[in-house]
Protein backbone atom coordinates (compact mmCIF):
# COMPACT_ATOMS: atom_id res chain seq x y z
CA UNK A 1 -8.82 5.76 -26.13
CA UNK A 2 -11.65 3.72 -27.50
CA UNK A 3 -13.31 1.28 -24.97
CA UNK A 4 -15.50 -1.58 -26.46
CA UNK A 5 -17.91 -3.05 -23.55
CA UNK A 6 -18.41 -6.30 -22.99
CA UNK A 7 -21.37 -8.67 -20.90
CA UNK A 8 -20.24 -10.08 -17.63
CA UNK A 9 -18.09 -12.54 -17.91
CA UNK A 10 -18.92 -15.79 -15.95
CA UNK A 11 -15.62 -15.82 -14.26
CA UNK A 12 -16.48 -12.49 -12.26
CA UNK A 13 -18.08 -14.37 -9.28
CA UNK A 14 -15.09 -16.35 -9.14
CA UNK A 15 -12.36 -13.79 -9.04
CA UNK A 16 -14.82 -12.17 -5.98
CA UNK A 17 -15.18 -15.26 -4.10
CA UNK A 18 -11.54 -15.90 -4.06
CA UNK A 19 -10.68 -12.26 -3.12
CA UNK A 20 -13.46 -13.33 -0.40
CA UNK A 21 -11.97 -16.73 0.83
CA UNK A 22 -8.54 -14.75 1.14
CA UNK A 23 -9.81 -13.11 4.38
CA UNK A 24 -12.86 -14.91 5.39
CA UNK A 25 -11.56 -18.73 5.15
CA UNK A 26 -10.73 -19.90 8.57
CA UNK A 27 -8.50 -22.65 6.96
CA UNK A 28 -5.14 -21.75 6.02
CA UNK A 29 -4.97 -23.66 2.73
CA UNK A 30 -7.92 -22.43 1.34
CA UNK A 31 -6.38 -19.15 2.13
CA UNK A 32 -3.39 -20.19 -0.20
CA UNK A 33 -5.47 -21.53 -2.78
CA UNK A 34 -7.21 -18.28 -3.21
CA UNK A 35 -4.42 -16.52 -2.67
CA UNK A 36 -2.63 -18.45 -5.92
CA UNK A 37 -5.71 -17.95 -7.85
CA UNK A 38 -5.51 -13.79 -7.67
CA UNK A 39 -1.45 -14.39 -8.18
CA UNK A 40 -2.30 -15.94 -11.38
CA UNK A 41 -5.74 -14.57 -12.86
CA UNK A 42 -6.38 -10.68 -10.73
CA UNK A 43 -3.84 -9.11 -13.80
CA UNK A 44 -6.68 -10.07 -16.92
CA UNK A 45 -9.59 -9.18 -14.59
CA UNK A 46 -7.54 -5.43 -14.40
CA UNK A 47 -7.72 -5.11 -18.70
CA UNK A 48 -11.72 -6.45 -18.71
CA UNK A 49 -13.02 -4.48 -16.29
CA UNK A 50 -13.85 -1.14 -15.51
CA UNK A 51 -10.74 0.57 -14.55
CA UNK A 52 -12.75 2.13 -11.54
CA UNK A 53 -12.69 -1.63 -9.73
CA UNK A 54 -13.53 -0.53 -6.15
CA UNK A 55 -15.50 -2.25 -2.96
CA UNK A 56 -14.10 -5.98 -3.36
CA UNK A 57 -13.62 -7.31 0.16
CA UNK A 58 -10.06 -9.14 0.29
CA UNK A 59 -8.68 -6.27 -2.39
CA UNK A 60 -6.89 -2.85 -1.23
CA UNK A 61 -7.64 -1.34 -5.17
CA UNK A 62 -6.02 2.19 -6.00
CA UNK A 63 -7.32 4.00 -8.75
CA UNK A 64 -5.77 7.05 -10.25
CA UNK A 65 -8.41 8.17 -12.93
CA UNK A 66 -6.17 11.16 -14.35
CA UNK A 67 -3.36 8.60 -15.02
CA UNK A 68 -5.45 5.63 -15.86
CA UNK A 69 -3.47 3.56 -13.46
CA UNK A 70 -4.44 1.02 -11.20
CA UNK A 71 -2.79 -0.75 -8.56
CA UNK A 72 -3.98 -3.82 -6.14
CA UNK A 73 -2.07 -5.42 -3.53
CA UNK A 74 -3.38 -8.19 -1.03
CA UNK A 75 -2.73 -9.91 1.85
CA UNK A 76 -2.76 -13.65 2.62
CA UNK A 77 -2.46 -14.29 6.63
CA UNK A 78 -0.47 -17.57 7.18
CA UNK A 79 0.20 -17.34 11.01
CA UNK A 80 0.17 -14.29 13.51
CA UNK A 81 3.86 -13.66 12.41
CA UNK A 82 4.22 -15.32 8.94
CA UNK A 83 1.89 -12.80 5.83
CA UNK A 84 2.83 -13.08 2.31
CA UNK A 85 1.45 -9.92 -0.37
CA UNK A 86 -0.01 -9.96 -3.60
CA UNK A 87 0.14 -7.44 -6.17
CA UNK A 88 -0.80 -6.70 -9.80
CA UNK A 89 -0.05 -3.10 -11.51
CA UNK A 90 -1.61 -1.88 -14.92
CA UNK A 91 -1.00 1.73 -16.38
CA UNK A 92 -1.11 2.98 -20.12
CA UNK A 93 2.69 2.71 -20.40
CA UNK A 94 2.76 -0.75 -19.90
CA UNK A 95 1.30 -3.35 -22.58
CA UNK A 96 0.02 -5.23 -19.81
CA UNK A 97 -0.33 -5.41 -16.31
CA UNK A 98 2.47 -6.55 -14.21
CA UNK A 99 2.26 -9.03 -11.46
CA UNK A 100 4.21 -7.55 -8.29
CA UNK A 101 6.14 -10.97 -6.65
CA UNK A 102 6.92 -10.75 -2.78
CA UNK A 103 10.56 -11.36 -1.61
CA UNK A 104 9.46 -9.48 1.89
CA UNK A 105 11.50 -12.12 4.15
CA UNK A 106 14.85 -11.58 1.43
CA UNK A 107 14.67 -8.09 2.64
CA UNK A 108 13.14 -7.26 5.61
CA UNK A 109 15.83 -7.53 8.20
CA UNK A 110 18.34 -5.72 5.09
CA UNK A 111 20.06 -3.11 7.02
CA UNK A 112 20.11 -1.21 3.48
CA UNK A 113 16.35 -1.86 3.20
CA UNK A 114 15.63 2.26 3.13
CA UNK A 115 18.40 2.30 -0.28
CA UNK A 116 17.75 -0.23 -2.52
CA UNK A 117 15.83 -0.40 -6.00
CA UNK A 118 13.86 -3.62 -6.97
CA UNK A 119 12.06 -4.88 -10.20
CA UNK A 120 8.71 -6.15 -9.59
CA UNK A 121 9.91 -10.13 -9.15
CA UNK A 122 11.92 -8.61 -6.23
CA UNK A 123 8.92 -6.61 -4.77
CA UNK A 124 8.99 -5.71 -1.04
CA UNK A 125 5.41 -6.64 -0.52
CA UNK A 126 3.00 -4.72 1.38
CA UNK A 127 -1.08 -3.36 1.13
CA UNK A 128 -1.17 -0.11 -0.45
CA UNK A 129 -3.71 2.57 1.02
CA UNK A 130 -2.97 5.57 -1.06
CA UNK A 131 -0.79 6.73 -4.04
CA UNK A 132 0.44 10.32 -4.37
CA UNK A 133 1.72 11.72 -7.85
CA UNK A 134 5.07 12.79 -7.59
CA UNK A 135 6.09 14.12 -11.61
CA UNK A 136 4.58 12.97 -14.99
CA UNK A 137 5.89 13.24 -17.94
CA UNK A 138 5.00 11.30 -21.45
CA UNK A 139 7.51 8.75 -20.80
CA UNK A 140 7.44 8.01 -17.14
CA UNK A 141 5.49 8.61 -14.33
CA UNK A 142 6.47 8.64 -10.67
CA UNK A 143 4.91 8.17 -7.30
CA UNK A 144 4.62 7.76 -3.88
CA UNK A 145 3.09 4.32 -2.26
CA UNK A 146 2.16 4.75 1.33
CA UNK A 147 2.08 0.92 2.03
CA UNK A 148 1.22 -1.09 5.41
CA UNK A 149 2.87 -4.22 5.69
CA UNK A 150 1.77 -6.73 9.35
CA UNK A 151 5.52 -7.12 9.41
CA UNK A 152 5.43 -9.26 13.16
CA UNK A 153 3.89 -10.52 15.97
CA UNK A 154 4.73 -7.50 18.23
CA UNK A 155 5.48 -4.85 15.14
CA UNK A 156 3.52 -3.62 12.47
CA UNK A 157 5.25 -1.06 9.32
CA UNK A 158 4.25 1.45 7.55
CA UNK A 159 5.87 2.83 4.51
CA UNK A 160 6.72 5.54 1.63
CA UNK A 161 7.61 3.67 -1.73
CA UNK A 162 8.87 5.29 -4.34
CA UNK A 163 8.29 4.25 -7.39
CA UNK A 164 8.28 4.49 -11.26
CA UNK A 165 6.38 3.71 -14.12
CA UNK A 166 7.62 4.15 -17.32
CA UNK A 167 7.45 2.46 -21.10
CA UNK A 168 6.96 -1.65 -19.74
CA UNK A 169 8.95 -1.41 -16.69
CA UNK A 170 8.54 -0.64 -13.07
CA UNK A 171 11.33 0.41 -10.36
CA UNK A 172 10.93 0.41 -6.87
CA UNK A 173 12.81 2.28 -5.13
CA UNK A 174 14.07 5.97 -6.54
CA UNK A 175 16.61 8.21 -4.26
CA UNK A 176 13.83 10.71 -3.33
CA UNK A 177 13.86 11.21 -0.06
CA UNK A 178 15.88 14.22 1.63
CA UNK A 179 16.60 13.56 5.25
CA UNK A 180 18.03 16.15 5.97
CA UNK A 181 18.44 19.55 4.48
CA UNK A 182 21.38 20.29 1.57
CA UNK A 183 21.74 16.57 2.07
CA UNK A 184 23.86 15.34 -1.15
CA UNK A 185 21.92 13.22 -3.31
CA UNK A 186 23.84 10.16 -3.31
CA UNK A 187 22.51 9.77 0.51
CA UNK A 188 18.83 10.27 -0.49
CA UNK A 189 16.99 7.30 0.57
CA UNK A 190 14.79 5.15 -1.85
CA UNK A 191 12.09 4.54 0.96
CA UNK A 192 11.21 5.39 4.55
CA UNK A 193 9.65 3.02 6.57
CA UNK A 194 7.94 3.44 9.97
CA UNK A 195 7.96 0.51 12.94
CA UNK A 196 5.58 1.04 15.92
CA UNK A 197 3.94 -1.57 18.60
CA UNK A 198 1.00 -3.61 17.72
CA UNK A 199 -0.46 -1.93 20.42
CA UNK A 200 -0.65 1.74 18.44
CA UNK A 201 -2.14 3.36 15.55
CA UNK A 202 0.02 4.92 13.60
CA UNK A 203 -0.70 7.14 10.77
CA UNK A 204 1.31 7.97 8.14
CA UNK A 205 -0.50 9.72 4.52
CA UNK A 206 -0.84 12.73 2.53
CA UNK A 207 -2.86 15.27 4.10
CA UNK A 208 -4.48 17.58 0.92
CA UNK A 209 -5.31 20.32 3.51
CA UNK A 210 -1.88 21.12 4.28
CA UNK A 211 0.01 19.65 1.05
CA UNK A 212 2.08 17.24 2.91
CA UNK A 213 2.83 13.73 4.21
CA UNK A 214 2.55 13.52 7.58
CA UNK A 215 2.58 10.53 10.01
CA UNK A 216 2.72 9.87 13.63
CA UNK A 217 6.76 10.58 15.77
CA UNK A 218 7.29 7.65 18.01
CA UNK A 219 8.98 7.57 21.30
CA UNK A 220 9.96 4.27 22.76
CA UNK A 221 8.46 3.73 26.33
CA UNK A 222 8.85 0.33 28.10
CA UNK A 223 6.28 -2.37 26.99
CA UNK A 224 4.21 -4.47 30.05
CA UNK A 225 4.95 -7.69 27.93
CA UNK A 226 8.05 -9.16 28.92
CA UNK A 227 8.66 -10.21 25.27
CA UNK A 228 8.35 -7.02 24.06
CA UNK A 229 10.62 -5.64 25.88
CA UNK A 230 10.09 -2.24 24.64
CA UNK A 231 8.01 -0.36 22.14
CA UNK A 232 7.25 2.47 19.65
CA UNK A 233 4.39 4.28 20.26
CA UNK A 234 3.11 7.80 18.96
CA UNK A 235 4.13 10.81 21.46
CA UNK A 236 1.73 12.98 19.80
CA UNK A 237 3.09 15.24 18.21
CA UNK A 238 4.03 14.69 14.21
CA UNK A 239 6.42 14.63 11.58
CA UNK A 240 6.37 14.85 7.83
CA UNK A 241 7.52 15.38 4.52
CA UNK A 242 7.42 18.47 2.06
CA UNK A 243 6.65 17.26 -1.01
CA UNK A 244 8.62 19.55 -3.83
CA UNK A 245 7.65 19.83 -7.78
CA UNK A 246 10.51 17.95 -8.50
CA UNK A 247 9.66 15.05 -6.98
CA UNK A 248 11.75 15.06 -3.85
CA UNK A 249 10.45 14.61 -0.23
CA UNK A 250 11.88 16.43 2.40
CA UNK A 251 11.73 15.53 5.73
CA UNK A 252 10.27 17.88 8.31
CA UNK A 253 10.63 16.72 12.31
CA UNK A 254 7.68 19.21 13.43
CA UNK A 255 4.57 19.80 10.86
CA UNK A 256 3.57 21.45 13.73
CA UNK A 257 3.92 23.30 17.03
CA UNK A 258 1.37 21.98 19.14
CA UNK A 259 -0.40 19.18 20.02
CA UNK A 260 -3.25 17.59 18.10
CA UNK A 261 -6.32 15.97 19.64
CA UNK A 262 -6.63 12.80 16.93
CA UNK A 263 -4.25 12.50 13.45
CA UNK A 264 -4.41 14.91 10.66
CA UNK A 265 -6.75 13.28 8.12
CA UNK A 266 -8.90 11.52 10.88
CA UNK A 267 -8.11 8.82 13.14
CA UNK A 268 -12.10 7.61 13.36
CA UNK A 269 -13.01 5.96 16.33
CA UNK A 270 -14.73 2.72 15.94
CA UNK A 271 -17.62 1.11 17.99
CA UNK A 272 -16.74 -1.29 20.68
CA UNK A 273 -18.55 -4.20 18.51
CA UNK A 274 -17.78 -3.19 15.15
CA UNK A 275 -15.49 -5.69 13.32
CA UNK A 276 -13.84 -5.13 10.17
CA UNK A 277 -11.30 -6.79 7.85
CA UNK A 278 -7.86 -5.60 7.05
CA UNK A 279 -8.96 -3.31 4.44
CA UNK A 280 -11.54 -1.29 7.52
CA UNK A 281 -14.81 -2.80 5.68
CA UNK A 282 -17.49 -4.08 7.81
CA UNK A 283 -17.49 -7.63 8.46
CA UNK A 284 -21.07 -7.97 8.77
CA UNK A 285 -21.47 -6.15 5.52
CA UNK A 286 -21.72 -9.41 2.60
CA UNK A 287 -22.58 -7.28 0.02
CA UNK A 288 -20.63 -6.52 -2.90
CA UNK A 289 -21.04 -4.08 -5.90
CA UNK A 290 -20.12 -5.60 -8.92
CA UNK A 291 -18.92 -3.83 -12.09
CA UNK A 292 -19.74 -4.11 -15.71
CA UNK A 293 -16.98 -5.34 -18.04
CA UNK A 294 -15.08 -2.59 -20.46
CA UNK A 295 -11.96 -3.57 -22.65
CA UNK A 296 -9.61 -1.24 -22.91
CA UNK A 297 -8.35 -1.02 -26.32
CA UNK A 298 -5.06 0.66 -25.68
């Protein structure tokens, strides 16, 4: 792959501040404005720059270096129940990258959410905080999204995506994941998605040390808001999935057999003043590290 460099370009600021405004502007249609700007302009920023784009406040960025792939999803906060995502996707299978459009309120309340395949204009949108490589081969490659999405007022989700990349198209959605053991494929589900109280932290990624996903089992206990009613909360203890060559994910209700003082891959506790935006950066930190321009010449 041949990669001709380029100067800055003198829209680079631009595409920062916006990413900027998305989380910093205390008025809402500002917000919007910035939020329609990275809709419409984040995808050609992806080809001109340097595909390791990384520390840009307002941007959850996801690089994957051995598969040249990068994926960016984003947030734009309407109302303490109301969020609408963002999301561009650029790989070497696809001649350019493709703009991820959220139909999160078709979908959310689907009953057959966990089964069913979308195309990118039908995306179920969320932030992405980390992408695990499920099979490659020359003509399609396949992974798992671990995705948060603010979801309500009282609820937050977290998910596994499946997904796959292959020769100009993109699937959400593949029958991957096992629920239960010699379960026959035709049940597998497409995603699994986790619902717990505002009120907790729940984790849910893969954890390299022991080779698996893991995340946070709930138990519902009786919330002290009466419109809450009740909530899901982590019981600590944990659950997971085995992640086979194949591809498949199969679910595991104990990863372990005792209990666990914080969350396997660290649950970091933060100072009592510290305040951070959605993506954990520091809110007092302005800076931001820009990157020199590369075209990639695919």
């Amino acid at each position: 792959m041949s990669i001709t460099v380029y100067g800055q370009s003198p829209n680079w600021d631009e595409m920062i501040d916006n990413a900027s405004r998305l989380v910093r502007d205390t008025n809402v249609d500002e917000r919007i404005k910035a939020f329609e700007f990275l809709n419409q302009n984040l995808g050609q920023y992806m080809v001109d720059y340097d595909e390791e784009l990384e520390n840009i406040e307002g941007l959850s960025i996801l690089n994957l270096p051995e598969q040249d792939i990068k994926i960016i999803s984003y947030q734009l906060y309407i109302d303490t129940s109301t969020y609408q995502y963002g999301g561009w996707i650029y790989a070497p299978l696809l001649s350019s990258p493709i703009f991820l459009n959220d139909q999160s309120p078709s979908w959310e309340m689907d009953a057959d959410l966990d089964y069913l395949s979308f195309t990118p204009d039908q995306w179920y949108g969320v932030l992405y905080y980390q992408a695990l490589p499920l099979t490659i081969s020359e003509d399609q490659i396949v992974l798992a999204l671990f995705g948060y999405d603010s979801y309500k007022f009282f609820t937050k989700r977290k998910l596994i995506e499946t997904i796959a990349i292959s020769r100009d198209k993109i699937q959400f959605g593949l029958p991957l994941i096992q629920m239960e053991k010699d379960l026959p494929k035709v049940y597998f589900k497409s995603r699994f998605i986790l619902d717990y109280a505002v009120q907790a932290a729940a984790t849910m990624r893969y954890d390299i040390q022991h080779e698996k996903i893991i995340f946070d089992h709930l138990m519902f206990m009786k919330s002290d808001i009466p419109q809450q009613n009740v909530m899901r909360v982590p019981d600590g203890t944990y659950s997971g999935f085995i992640v086979h060559p194949d591809g498949i994910l199969e679910y595991e209700d104990k990863v372990f057999h005792e209990v666990l003082d914080e969350a396997p891959g660290g649950r970091t506790e933060k100072g009592e003043n510290t305040k951070e935006t959605l993506f954990g950066e520091n809110l007092d930190d302005k800076t931001h590290t820009k990157k020199r321009g590369s075209k990639l010449n695919k």
